[in-house]
Protein backbone atom coordinates (compact mmCIF):
# COMPACT_ATOMS: atom_id res chain seq x y z
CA UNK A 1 3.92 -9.02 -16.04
CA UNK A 2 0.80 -7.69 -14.12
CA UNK A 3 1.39 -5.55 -11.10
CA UNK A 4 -0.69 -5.20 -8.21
CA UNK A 5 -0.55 -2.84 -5.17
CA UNK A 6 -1.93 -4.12 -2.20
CA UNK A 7 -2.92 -1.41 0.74
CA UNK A 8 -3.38 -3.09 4.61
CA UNK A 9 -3.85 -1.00 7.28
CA UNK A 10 -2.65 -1.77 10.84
CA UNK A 11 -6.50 -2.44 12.06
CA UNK A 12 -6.66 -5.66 9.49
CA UNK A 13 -3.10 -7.27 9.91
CA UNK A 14 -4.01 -9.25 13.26
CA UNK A 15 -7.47 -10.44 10.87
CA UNK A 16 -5.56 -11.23 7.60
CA UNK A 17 -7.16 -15.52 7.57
CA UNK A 18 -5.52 -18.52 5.79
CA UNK A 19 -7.52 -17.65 2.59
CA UNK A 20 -6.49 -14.35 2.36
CA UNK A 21 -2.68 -15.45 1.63
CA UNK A 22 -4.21 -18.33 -0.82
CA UNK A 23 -5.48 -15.71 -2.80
CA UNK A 24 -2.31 -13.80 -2.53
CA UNK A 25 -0.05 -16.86 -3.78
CA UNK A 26 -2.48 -17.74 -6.37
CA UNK A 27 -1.78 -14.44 -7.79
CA UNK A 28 1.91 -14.33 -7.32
CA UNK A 29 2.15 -17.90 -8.71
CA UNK A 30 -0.15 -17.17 -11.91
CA UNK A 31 2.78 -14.36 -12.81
CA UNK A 32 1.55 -11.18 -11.06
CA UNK A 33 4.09 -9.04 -9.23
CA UNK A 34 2.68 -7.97 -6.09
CA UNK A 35 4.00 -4.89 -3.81
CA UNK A 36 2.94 -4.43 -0.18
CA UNK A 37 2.14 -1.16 1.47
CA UNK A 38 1.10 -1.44 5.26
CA UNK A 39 -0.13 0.90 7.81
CA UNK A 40 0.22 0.68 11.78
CA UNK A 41 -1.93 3.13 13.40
CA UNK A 42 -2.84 0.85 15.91
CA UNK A 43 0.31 -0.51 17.07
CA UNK A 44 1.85 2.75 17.23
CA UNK A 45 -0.80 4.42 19.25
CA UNK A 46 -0.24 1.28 21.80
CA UNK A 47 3.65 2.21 21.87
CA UNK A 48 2.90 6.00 22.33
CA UNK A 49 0.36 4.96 25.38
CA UNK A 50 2.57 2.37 27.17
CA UNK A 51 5.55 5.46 26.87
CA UNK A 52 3.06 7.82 27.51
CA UNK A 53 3.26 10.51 24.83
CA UNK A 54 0.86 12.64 23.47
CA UNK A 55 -0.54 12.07 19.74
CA UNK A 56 -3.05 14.08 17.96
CA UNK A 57 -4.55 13.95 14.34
CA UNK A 58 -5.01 16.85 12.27
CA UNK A 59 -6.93 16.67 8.83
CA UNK A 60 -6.59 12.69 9.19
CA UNK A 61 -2.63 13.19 9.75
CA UNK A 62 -0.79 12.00 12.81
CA UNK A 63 0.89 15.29 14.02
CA UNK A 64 4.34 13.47 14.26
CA UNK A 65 7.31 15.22 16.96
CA UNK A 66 10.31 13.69 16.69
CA UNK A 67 9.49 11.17 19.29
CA UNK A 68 6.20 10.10 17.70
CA UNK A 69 8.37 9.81 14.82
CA UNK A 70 11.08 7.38 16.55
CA UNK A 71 7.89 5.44 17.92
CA UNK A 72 6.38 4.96 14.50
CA UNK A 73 9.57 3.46 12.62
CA UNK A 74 9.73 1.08 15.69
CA UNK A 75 6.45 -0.27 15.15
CA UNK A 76 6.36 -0.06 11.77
CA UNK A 77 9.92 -0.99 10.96
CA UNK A 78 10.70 -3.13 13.42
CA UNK A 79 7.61 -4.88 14.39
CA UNK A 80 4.72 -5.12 12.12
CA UNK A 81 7.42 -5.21 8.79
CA UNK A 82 8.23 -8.38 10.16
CA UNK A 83 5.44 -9.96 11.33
CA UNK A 84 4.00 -9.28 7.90
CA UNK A 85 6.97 -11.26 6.47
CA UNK A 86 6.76 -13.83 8.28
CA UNK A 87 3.05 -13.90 7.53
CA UNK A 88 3.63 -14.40 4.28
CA UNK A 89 6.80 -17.00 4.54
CA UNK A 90 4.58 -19.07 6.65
CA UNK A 91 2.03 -19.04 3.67
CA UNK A 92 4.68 -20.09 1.22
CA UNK A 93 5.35 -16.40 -0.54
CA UNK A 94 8.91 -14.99 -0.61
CA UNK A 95 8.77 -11.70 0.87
CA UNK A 96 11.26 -9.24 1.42
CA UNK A 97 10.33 -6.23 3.97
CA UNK A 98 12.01 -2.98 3.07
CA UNK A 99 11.65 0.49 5.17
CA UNK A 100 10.98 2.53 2.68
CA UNK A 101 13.24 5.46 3.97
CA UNK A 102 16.11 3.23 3.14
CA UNK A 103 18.18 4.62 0.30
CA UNK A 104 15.10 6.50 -0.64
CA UNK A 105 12.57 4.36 -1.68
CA UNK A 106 10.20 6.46 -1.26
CA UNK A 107 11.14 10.60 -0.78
CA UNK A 108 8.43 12.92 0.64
CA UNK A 109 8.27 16.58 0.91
CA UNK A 110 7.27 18.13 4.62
CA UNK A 111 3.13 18.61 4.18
CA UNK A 112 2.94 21.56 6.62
CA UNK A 113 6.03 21.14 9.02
CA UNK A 114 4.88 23.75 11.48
CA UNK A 115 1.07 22.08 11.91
CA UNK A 116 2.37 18.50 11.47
CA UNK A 117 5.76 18.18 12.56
CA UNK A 118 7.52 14.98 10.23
CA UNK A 119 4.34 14.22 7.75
CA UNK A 120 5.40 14.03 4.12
CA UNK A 121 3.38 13.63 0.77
CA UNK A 122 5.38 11.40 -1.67
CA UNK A 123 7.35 13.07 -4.21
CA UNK A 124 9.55 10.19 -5.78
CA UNK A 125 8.92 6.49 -5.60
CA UNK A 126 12.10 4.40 -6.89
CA UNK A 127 9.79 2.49 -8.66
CA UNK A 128 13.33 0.46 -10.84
CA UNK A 129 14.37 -1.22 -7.23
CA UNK A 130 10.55 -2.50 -6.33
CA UNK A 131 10.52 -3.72 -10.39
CA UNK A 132 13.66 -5.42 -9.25
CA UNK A 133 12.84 -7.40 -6.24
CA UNK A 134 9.95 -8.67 -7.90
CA UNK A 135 11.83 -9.84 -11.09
CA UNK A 136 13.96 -11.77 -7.84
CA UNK A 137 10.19 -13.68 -7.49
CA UNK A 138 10.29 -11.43 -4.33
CA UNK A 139 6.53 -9.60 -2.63
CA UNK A 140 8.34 -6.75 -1.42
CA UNK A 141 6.44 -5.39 2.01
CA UNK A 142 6.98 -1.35 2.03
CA UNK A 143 6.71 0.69 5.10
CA UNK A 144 4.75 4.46 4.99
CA UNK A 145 7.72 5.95 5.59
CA UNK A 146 9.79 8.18 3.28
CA UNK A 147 13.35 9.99 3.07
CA UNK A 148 12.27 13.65 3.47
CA UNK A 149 14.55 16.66 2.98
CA UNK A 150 18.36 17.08 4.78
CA UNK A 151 18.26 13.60 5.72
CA UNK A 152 14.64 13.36 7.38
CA UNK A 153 12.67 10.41 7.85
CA UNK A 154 8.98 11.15 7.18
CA UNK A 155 5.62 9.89 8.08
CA UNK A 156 3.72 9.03 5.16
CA UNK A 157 -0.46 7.90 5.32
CA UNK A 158 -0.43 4.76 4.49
CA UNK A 159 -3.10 5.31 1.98
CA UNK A 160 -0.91 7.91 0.43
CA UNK A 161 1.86 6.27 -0.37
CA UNK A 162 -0.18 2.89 -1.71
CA UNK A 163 -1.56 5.22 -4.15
CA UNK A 164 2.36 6.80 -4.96
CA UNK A 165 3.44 3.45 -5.26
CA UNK A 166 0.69 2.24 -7.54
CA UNK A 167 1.19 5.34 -9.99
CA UNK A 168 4.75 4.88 -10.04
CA UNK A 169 4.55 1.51 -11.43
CA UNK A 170 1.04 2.14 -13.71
CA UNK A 171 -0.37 -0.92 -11.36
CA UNK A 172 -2.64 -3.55 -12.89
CA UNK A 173 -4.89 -3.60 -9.78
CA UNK A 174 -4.28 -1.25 -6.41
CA UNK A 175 -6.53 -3.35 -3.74
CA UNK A 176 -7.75 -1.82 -0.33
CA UNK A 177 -7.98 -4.61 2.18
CA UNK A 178 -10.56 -4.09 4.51
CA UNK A 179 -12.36 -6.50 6.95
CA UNK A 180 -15.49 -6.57 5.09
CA UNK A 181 -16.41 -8.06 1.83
CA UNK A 182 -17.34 -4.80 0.27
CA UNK A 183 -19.69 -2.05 -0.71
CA UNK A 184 -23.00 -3.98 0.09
CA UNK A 185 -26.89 -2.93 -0.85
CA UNK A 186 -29.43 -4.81 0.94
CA UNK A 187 -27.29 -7.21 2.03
CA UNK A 188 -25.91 -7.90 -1.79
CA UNK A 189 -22.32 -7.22 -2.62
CA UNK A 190 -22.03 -4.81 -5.37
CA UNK A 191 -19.46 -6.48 -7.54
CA UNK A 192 -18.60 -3.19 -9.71
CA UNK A 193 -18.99 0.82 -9.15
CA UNK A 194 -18.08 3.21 -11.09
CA UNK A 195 -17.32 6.74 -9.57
CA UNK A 196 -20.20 8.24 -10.55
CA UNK A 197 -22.67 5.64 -8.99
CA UNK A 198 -20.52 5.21 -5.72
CA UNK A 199 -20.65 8.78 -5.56
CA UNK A 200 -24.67 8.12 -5.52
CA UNK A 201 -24.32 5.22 -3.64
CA UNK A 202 -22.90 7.98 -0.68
CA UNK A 203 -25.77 10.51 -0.97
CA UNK A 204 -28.66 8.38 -0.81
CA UNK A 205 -27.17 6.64 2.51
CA UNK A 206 -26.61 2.83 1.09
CA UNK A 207 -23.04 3.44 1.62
CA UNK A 208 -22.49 4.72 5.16
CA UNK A 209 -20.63 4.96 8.33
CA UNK A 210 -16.35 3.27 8.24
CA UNK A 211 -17.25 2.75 4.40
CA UNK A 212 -17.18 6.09 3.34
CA UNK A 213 -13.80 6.65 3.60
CA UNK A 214 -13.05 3.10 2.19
CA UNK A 215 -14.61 4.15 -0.52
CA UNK A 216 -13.34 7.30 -0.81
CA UNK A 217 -9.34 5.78 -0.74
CA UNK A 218 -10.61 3.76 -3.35
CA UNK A 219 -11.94 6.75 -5.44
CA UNK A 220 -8.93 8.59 -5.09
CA UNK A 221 -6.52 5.87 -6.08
CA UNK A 222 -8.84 5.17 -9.63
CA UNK A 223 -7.55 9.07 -10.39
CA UNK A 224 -4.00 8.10 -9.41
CA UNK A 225 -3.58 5.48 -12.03
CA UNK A 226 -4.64 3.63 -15.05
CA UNK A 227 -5.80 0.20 -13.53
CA UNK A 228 -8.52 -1.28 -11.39
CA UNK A 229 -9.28 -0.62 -7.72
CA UNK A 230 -10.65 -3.09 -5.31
CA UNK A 231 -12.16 -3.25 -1.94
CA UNK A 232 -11.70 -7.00 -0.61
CA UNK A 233 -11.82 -8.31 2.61
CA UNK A 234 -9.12 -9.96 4.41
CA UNK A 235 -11.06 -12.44 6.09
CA UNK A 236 -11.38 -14.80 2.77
CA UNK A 237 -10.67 -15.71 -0.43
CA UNK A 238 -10.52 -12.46 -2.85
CA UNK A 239 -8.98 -13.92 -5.92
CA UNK A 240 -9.69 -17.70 -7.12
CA UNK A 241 -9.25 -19.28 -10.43
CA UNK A 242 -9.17 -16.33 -12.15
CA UNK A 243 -12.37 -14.82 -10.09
CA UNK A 244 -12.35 -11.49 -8.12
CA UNK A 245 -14.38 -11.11 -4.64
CA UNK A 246 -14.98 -8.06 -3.55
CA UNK A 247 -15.71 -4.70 -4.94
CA UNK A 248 -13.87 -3.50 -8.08
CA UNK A 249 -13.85 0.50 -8.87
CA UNK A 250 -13.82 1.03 -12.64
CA UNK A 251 -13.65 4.12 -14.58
CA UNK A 252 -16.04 3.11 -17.76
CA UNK A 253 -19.37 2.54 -17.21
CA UNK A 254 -20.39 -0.54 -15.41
CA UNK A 255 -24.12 -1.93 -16.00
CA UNK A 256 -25.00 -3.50 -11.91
């Protein structure tokens, strides 16, 4: 069975359209296992404004006190983890959403503890229990959160702990959901990169502004693991009959 790893952040949830989740159940119904990883950055900065506590990034991290932390699980945990499920149910996909701090799912390692509070890398992921829920015919929906050290709860980048996830279980496909249709030139989608020529694609300014570090993810997950990495949007169709939209990252040479 083919595995894919499937990366939204918070920003795209409230944009995720009807053919989106076609795609989605076309793949899950042609025998792919699919595994969720969502973000929240949104939602949770809305919850630290309306209880009016400070938040701050560092090096792309949320610096995360222990009440950042508590607001994060609750919008991650018990909001978005939901809706998400529910998304999908209502599209006709049996999903199960799972904190992934539960019974170590996922266990992280403090990053810097003194400069970031409770911000982990990914150490372990129990990749046997996600094989398991989806030999149940279940889309399990993860939350970036991990089991850290002495019984800590952990705030993981979302983009992180795709990628750990995606290792873990030597993924098929990792895909980056964005809410455009890809790396474009001229107005053309560019249907394969390699590393090298999105690399190129960076310095001569054809890939620019909130695509760089789409891009870059998308880089860093093709060193992660063995399979294919895609940029699609989550305003269409990405996948039909057998057809990928979007961008696909490949690591042998790819002829545009």
């Amino acid at each position: 069975m083919k595995t894919i790893v499937v990366k939204c952040g918070g920003s795209v949830l409230n944009e995720l359209d009807d053919a989106f989740f076609a795609s989605m159940k076309e793949l899950s119904e042609s025998g792919h296992a699919i595994v969720f990883v969502h973000g929240g950055g949104p939602e949770i900065n809305a919850m630290l404004e309306a209880l009016q506590v400070e938040s701050e990034f560092k090096n792309g991290l949320r610096v995360t006190s222990e009440q950042v932390l508590q607001t994060a699980e609750l919008a991650l945990a018990g909001s978005l983890n939901r809706k998400l499920v529910r998304m999908l149910e209502a599209h006709g996909i049996a999903a199960i959403g799972v904190n992934s701090s539960d019974n170590a799912l996922l266990e992280a390692d403090f990053i810097n503890q003194e400069e970031l509070g409770f911000v982990g890398d990914v150490t372990k992921v129990n990749s046997t229990f996600i094989r398991l829920l989806c030999s149940q015919k279940l889309m399990p929906v993860l939350t970036p959160l991990a089991s850290g050290p002495n019984g800590a709860v952990l705030n993981v980048n979302a983009d992180h702990a795709a990628c750990a996830v995606a290792n873990a279980l030597n993924a098929d496909h990792f895909l980056i959901v964005t809410d455009v249709d890809g790396v474009l030139q001229e107005g053309k989608l560019l249907s394969q990169l390699t590393e090298q020529e999105t690399k190129a694609l960076i310095t001569n300014g054809v890939i620019q502004g909130g695509m760089i570090p789409k891009v870059q993810s998308a880089l860093k997950a093709l060193t992660h693991h063995a399979g294919d990495v895609h940029i699609v949007s989550g305003k269409k169709s990405f996948y039909q009959n057998g057809q990928w939209y979007g961008t696909k990252f490949m690591k042998e040479k790819v002829i545009l």
